[in-house]
C-alpha atoms as a PDB file:
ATOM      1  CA  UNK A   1      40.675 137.951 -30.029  1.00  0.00           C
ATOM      2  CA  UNK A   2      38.517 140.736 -28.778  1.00  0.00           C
ATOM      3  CA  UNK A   3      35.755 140.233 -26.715  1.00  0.00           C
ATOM      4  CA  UNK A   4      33.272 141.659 -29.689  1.00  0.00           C
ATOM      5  CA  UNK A   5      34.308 138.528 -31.686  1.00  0.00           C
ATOM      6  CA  UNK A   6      34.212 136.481 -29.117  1.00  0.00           C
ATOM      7  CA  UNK A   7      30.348 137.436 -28.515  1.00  0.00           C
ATOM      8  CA  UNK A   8      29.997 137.168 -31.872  1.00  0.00           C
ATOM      9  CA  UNK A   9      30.905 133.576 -32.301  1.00  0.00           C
ATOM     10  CA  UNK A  10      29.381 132.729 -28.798  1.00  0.00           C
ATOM     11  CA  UNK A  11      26.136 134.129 -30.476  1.00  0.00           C
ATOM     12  CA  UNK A  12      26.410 131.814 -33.896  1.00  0.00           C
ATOM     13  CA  UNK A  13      26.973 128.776 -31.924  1.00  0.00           C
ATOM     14  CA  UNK A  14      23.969 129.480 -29.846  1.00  0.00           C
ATOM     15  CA  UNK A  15      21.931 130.334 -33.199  1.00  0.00           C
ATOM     16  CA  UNK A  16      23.029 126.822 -34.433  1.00  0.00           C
ATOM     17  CA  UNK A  17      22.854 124.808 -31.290  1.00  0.00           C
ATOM     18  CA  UNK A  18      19.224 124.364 -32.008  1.00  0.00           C
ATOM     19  CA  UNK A  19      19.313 123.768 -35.353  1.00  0.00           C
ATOM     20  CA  UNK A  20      21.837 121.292 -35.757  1.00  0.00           C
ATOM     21  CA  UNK A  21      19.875 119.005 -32.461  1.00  0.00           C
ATOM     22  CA  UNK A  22      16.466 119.709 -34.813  1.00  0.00           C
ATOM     23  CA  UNK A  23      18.553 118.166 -38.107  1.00  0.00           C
ATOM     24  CA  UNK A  24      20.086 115.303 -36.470  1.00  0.00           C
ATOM     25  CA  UNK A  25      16.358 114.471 -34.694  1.00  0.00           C
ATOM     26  CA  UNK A  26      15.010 114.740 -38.290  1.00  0.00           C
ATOM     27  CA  UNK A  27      17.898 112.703 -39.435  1.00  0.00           C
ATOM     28  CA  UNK A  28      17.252 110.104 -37.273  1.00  0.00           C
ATOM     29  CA  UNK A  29      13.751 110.060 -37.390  1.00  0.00           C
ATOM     30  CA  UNK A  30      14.417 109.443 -40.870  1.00  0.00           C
ATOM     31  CA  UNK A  31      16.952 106.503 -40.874  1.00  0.00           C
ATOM     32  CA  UNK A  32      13.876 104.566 -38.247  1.00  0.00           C
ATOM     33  CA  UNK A  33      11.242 105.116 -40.817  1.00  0.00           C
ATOM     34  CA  UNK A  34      13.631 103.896 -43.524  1.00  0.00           C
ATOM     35  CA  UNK A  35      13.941 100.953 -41.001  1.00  0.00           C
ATOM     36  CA  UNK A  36      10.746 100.472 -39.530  1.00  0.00           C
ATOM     37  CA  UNK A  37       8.607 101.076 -42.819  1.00  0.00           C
ATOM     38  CA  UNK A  38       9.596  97.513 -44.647  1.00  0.00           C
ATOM     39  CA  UNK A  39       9.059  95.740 -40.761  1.00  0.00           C
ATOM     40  CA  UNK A  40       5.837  97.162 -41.016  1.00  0.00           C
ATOM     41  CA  UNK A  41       4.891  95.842 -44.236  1.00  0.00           C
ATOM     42  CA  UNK A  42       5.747  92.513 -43.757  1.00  0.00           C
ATOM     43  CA  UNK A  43       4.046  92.567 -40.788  1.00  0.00           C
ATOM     44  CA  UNK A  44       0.859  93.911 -42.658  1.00  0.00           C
ATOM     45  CA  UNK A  45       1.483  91.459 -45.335  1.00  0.00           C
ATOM     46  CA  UNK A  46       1.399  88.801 -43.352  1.00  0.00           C
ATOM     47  CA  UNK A  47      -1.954  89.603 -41.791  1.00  0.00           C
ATOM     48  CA  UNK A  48      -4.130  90.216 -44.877  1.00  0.00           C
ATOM     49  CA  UNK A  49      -5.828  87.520 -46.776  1.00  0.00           C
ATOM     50  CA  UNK A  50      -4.114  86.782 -50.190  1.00  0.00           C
ATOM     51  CA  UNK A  51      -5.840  89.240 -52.451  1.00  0.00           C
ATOM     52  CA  UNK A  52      -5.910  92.404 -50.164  1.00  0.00           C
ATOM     53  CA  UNK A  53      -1.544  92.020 -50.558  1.00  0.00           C
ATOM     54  CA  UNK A  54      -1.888  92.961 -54.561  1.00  0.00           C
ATOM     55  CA  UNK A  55      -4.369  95.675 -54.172  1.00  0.00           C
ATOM     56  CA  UNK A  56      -3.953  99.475 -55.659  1.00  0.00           C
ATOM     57  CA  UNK A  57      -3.435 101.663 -53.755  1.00  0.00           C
ATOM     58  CA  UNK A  58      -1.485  99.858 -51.252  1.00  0.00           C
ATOM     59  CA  UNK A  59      -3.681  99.061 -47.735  1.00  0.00           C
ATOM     60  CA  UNK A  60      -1.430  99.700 -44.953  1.00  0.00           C
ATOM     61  CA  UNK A  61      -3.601  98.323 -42.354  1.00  0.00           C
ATOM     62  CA  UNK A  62      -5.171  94.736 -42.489  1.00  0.00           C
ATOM     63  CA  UNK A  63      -8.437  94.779 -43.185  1.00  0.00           C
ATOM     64  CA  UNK A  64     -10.081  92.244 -42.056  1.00  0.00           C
ATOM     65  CA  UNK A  65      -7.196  91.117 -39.979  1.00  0.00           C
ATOM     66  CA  UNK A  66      -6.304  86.941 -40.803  1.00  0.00           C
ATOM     67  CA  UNK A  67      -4.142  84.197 -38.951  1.00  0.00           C
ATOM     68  CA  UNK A  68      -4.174  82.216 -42.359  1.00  0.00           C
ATOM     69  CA  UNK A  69      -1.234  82.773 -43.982  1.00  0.00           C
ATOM     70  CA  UNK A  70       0.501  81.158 -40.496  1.00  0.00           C
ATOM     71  CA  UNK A  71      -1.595  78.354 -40.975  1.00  0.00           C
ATOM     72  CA  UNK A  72      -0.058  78.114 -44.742  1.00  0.00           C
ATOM     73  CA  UNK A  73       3.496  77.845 -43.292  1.00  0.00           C
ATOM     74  CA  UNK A  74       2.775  75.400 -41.173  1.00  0.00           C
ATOM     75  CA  UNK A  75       0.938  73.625 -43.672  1.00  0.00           C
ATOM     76  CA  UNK A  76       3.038  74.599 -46.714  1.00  0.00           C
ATOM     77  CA  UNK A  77       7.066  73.415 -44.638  1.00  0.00           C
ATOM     78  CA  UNK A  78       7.928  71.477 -41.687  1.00  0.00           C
ATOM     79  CA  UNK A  79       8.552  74.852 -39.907  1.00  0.00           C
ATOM     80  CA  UNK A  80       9.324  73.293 -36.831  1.00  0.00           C
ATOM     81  CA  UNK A  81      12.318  71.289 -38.371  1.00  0.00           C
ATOM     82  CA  UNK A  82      13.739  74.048 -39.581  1.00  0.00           C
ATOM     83  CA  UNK A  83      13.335  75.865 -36.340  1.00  0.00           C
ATOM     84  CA  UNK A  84      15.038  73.107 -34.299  1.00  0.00           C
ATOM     85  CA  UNK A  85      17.747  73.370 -37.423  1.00  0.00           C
ATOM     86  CA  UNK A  86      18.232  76.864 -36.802  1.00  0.00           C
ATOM     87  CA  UNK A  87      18.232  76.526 -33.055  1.00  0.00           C
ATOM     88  CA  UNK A  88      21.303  73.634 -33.160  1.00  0.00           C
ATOM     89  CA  UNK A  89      23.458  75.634 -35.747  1.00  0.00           C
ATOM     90  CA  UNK A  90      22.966  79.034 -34.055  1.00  0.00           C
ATOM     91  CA  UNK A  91      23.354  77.720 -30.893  1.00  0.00           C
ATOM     92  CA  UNK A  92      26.494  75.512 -31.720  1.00  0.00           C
ATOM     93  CA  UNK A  93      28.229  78.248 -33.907  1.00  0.00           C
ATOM     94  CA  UNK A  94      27.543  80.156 -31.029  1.00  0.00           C
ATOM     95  CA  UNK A  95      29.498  78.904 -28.185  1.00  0.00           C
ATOM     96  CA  UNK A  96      32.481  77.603 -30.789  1.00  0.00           C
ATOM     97  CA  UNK A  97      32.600  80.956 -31.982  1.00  0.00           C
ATOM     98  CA  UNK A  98      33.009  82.635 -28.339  1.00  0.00           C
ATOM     99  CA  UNK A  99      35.217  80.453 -27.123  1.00  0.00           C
ATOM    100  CA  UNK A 100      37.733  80.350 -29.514  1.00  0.00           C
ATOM    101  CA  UNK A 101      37.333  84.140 -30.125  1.00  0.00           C
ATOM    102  CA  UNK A 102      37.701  85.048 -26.261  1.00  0.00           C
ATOM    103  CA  UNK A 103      40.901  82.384 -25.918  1.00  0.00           C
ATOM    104  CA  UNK A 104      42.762  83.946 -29.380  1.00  0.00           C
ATOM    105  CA  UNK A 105      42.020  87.385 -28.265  1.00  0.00           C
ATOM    106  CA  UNK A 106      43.475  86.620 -24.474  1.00  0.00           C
ATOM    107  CA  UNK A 107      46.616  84.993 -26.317  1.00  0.00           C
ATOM    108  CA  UNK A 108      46.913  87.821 -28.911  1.00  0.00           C
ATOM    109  CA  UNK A 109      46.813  90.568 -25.833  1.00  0.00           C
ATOM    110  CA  UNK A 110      48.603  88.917 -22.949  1.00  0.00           C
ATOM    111  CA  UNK A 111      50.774  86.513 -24.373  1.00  0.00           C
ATOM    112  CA  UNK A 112      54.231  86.915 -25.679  1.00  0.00           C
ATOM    113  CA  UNK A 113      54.883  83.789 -28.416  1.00  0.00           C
ATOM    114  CA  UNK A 114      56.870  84.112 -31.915  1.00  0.00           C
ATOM    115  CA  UNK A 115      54.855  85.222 -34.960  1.00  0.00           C
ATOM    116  CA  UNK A 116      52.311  86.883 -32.332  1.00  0.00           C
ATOM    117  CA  UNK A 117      52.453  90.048 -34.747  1.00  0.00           C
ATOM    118  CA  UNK A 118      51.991  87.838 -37.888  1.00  0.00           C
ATOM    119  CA  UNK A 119      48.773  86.117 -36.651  1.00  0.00           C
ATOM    120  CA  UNK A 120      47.047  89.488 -35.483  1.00  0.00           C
ATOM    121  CA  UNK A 121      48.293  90.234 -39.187  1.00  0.00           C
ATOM    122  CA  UNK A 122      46.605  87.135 -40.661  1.00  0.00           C
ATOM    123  CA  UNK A 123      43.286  88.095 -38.372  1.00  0.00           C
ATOM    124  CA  UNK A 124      43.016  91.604 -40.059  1.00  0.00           C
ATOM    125  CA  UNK A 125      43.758  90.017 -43.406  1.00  0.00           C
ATOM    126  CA  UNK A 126      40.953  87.710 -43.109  1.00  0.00           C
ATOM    127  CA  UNK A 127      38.471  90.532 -42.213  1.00  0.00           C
ATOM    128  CA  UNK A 128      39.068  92.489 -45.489  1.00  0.00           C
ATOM    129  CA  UNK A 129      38.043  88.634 -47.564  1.00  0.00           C
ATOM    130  CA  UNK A 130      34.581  87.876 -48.393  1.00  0.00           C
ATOM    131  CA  UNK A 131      33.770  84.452 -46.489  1.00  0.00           C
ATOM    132  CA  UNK A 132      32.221  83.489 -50.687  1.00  0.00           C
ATOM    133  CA  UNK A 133      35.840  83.227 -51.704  1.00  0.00           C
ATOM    134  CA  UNK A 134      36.228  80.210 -49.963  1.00  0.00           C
ATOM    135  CA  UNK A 135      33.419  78.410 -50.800  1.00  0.00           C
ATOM    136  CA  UNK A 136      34.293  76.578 -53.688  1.00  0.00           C
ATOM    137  CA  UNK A 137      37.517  74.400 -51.862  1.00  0.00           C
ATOM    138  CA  UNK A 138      35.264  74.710 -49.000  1.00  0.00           C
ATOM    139  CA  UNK A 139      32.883  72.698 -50.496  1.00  0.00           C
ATOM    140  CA  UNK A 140      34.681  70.553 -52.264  1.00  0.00           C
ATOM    141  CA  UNK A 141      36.537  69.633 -48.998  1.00  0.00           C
ATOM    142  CA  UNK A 142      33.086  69.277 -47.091  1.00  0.00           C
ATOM    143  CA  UNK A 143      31.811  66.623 -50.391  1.00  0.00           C
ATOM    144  CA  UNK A 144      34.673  64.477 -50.022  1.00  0.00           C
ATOM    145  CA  UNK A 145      34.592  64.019 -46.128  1.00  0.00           C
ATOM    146  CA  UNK A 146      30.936  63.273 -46.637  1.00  0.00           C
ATOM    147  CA  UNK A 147      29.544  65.805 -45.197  1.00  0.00           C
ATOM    148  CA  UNK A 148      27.361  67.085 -47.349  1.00  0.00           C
ATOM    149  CA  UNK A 149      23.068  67.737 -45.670  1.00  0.00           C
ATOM    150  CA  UNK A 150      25.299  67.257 -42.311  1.00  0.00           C
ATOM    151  CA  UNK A 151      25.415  69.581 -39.659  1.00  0.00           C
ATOM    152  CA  UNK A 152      29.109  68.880 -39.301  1.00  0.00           C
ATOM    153  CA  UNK A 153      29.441  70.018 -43.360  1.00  0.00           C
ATOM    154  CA  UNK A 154      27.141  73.135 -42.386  1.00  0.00           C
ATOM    155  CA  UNK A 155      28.874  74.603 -39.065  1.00  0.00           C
ATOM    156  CA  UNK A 156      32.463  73.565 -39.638  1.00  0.00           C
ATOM    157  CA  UNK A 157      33.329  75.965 -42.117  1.00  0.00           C
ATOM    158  CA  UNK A 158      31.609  78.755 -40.761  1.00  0.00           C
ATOM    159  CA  UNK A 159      33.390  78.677 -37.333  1.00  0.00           C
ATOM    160  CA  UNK A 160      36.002  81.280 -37.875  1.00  0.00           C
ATOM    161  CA  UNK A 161      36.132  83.772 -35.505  1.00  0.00           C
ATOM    162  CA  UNK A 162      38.444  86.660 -37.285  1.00  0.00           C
ATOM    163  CA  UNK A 163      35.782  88.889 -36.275  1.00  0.00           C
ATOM    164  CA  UNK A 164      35.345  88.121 -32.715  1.00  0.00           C
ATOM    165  CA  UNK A 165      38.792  87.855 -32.044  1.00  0.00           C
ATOM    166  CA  UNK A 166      39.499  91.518 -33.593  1.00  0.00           C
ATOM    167  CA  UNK A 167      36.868  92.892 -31.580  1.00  0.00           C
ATOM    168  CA  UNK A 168      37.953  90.821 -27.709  1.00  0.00           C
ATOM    169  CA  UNK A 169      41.670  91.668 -28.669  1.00  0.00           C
ATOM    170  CA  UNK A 170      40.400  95.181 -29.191  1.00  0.00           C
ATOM    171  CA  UNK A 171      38.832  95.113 -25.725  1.00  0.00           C
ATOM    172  CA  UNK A 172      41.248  93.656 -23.401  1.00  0.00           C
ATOM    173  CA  UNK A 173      44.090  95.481 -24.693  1.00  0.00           C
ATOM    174  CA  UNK A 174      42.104  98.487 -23.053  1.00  0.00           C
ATOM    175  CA  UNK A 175      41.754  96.879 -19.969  1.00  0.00           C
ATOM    176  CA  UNK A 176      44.208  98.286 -17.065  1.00  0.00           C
ATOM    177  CA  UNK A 177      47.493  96.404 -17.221  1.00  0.00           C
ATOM    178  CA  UNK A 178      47.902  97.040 -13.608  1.00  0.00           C
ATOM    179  CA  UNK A 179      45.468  94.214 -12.965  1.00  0.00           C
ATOM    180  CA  UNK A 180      46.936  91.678 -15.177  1.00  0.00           C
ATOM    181  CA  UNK A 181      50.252  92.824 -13.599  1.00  0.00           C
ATOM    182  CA  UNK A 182      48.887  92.295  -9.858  1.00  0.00           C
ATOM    183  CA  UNK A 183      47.377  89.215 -11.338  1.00  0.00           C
ATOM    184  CA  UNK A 184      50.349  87.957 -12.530  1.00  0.00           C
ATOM    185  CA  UNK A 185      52.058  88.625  -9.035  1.00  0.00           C
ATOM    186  CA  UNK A 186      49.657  86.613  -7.243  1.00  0.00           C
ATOM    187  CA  UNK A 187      50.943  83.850  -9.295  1.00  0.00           C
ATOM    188  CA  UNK A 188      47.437  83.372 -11.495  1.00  0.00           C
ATOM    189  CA  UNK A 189      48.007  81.320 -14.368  1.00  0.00           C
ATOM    190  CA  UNK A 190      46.653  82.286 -18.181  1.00  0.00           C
ATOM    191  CA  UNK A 191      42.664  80.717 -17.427  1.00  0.00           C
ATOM    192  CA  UNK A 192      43.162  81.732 -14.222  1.00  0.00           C
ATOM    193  CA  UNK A 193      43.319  85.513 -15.608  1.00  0.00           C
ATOM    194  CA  UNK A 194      40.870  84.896 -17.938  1.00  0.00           C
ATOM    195  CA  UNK A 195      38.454  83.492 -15.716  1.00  0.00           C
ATOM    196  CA  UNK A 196      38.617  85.484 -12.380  1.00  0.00           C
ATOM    197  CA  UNK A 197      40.373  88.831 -14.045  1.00  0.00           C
ATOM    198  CA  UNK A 198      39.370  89.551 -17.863  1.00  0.00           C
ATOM    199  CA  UNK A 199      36.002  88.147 -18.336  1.00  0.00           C
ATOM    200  CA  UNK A 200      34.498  89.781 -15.440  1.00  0.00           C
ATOM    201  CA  UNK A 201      35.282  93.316 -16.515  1.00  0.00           C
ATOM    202  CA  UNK A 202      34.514  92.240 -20.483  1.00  0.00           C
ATOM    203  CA  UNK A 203      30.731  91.280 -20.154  1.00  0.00           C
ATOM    204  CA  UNK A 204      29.297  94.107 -22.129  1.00  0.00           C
ATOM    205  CA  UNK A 205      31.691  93.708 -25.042  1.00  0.00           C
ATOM    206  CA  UNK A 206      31.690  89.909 -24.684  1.00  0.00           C
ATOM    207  CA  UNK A 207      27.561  90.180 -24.837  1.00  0.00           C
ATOM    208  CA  UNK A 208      28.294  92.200 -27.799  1.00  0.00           C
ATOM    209  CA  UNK A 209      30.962  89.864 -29.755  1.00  0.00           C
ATOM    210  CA  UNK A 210      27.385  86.664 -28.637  1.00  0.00           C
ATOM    211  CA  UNK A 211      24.629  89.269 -30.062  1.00  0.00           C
ATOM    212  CA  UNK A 212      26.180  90.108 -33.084  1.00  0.00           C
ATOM    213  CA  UNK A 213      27.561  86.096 -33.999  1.00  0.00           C
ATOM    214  CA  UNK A 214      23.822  84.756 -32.556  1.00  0.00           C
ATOM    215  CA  UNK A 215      22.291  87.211 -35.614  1.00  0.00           C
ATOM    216  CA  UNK A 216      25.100  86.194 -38.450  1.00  0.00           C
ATOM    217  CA  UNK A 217      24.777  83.016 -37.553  1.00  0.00           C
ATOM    218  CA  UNK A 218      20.802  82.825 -37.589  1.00  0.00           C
ATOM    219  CA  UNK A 219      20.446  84.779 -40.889  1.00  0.00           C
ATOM    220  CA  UNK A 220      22.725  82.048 -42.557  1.00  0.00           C
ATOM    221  CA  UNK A 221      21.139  81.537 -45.861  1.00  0.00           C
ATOM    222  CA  UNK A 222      24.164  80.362 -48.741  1.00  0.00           C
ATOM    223  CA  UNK A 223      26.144  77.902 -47.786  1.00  0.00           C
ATOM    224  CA  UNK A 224      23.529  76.206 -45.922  1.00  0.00           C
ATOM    225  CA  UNK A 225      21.408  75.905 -48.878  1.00  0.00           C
ATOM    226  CA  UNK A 226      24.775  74.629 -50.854  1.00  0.00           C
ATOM    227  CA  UNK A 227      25.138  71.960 -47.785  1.00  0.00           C
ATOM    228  CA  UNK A 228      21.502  71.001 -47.094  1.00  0.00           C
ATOM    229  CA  UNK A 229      19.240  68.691 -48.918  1.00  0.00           C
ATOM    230  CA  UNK A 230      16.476  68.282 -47.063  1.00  0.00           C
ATOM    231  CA  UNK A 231      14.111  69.450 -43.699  1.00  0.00           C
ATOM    232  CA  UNK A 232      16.656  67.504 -41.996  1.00  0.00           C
ATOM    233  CA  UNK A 233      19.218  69.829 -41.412  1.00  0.00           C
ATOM    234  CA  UNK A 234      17.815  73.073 -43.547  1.00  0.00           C
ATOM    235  CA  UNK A 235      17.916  75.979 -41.507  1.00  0.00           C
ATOM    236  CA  UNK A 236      14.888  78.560 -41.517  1.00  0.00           C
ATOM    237  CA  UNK A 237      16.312  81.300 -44.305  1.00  0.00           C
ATOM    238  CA  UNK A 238      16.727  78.226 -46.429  1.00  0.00           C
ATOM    239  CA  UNK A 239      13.703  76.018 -45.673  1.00  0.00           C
ATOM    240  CA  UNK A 240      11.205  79.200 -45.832  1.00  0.00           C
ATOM    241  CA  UNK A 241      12.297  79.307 -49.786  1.00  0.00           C
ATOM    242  CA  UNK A 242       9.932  76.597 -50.313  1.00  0.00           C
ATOM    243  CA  UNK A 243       7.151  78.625 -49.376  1.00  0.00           C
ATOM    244  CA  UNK A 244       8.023  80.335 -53.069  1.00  0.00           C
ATOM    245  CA  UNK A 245       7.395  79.900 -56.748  1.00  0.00           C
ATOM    246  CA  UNK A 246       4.691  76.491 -55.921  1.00  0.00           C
ATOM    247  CA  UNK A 247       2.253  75.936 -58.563  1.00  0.00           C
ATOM    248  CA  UNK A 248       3.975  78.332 -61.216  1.00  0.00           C
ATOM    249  CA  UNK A 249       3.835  81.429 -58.592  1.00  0.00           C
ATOM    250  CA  UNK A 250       4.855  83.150 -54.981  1.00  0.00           C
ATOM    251  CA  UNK A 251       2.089  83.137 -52.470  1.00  0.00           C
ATOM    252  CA  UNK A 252       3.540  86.138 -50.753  1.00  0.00           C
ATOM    253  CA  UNK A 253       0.923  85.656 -47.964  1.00  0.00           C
ATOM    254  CA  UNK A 254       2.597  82.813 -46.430  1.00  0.00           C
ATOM    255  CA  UNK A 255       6.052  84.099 -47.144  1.00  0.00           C
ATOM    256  CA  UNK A 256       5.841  87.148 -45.022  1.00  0.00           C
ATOM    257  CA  UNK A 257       4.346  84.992 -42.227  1.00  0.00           C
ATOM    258  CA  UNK A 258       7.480  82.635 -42.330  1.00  0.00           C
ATOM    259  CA  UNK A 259       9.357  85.226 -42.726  1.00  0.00           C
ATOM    260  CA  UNK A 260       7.610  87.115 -39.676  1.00  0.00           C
ATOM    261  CA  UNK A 261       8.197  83.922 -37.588  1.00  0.00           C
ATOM    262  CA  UNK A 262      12.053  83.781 -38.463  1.00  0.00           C
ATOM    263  CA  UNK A 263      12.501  87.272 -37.463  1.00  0.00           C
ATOM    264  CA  UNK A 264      10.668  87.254 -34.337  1.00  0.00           C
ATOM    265  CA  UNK A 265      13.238  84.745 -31.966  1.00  0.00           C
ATOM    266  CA  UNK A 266      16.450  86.943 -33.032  1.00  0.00           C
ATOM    267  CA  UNK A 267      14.197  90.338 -32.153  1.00  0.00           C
ATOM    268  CA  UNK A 268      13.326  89.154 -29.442  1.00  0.00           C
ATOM    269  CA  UNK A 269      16.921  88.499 -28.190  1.00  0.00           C
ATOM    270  CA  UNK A 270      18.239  91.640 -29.482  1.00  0.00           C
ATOM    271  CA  UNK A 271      15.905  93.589 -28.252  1.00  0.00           C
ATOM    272  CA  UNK A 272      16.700  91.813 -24.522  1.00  0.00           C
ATOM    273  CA  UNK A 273      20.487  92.876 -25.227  1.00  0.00           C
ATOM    274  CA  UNK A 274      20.907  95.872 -27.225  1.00  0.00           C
ATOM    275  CA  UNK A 275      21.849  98.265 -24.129  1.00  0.00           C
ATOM    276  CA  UNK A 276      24.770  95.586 -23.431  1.00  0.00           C
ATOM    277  CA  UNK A 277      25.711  95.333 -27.532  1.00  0.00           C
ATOM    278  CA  UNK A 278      25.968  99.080 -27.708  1.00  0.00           C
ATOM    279  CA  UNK A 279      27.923  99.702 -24.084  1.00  0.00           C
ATOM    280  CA  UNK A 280      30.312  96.423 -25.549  1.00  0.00           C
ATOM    281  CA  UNK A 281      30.680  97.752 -29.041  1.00  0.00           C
ATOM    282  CA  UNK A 282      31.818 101.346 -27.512  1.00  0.00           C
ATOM    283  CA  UNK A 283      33.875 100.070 -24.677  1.00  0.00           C
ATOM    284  CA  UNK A 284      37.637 101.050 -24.938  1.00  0.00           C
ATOM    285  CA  UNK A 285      36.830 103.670 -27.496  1.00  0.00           C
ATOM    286  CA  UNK A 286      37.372 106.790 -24.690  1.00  0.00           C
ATOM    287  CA  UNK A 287      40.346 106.576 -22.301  1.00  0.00           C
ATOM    288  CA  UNK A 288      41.035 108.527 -19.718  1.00  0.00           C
END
């Protein structure tokens, strides 16, 4: 190649260095106001008294600004039953979920036992079927054990971790096998690894695998309402559906505001652990 071409190309890729960081900026900027822009309105909604929500043109800013349609949720449901709800299956699903994904993945990755390939097999297989296939036997199982408006009926099914395992397995197979080896020398047993070894170098992905199961797991919405009756063991998606269709109509005041409130706990707790989600969810994807 002579050097004419070669300061020829050097001079197109300098001509499009600034172009292509100004597109992806724009594209970005783009996919946050696609994001941000329903947020916003919910938000809004939620603020304005009832008649200012079906005005045209749209208001984008409350005007006057009005705590009422959080008093109508709190008048309108037993919000704070369905919080607690919410809080006991997230927060049960949770740890059952973790566990059992971080011990399959550790046996999946470090352990030699027949049919090891045929259950990472299974795993994958599970991934690629919609959870909704199951729910008819699923329920039908639940109904006669007498589960049914239980929190046993609600968080036993949904404890598979096919997911979480993928991901863990995924992660520790990336892990330097000169540890496990000097591990294994020193005459650690399986927990002993896992405990001392593997977990300690897995936090960001293992904060990942929590973040993303916490958010499934609090935006549960079908087979809760299938399961649940009552206040009793409804779960926020499914107890802020009350809020709708009373008297003949949706008060879309109060729904927003529930629907405000729901949002704001998960937020909250991804916003604390998004830098550890990301780092977790692109660990093991570069190797030296």
């Amino acid at each position: 190649m002579s050097t004419t071409t070669r300061r020829h190309e050097t001079a197109v890729h300098e001509r499009r260095g600034p172009l292509s960081a100004i597109s992806g900026y724009l594209a970005m900027l783009l996919v946050v106001i696609l994001i941000a822009l329903p947020l916003y309105w919910i938000l809004a909604a939620s603020l304005k008294e009832r008649a200012d929500i079906y005005t045209v043109p749209v208001t984008w800013v409350p005007d006057p600004v009005t705590a009422q349609n959080y008093d109508g949720v709190r008048q309108g449901v037993p919000f704070l039953d369905f919080l607690r709800n919410s809080v006991i299956i997230t927060g049960i699903l949770t740890v059952v979920q973790v566990v059992l994904g971080v011990l399959s993945a550790y046996a999946l990755s470090f352990l030699r036992f027949p049919g090891r390939t045929f259950v990472l097999l299974f795993i994958i297989a599970a991934l690629m079927v919609p959870s909704q296939i199951t729910w008819i036997s699923n329920y039908a199982l639940v109904a006669e054990l007498g589960w049914r408006n239980t929190f046993t009926g609600i968080i036993v099914p949904l404890a598979g971790v096919a997911f979480g395992t993928f991901l863990m397995r995924n992660h520790f197979t990336s892990l330097p096998g000169e540890i496990i080896e000097a591990a294994e020398m020193d005459h650690a047993g399986p927990m002993t690894t896992l405990w001392r070894v593997v977990l300690p170098m897995s936090w960001p992905t293992l904060i990942a695998f929590t973040l993303i199961t916490i958010v499934n797991e609090w935006n549960q919405y079908l087979w809760p309402l299938l399961m649940a009756d009552d206040s009793s063991t409804a779960p926020l998606p499914v107890g802020l559906t009350q809020l709708q269709d009373q008297e003949g109509f949706t008060n879309w005041g109060p729904v927003m505001a529930g629907t405000v409130l729901t949002m704001l706990p998960i937020l909250i707790v991804f916003l604390l652990l998004q830098r550890h989600m990301i780092k977790g969810l692109t660990a093991g994807a570069v190797k030296g």
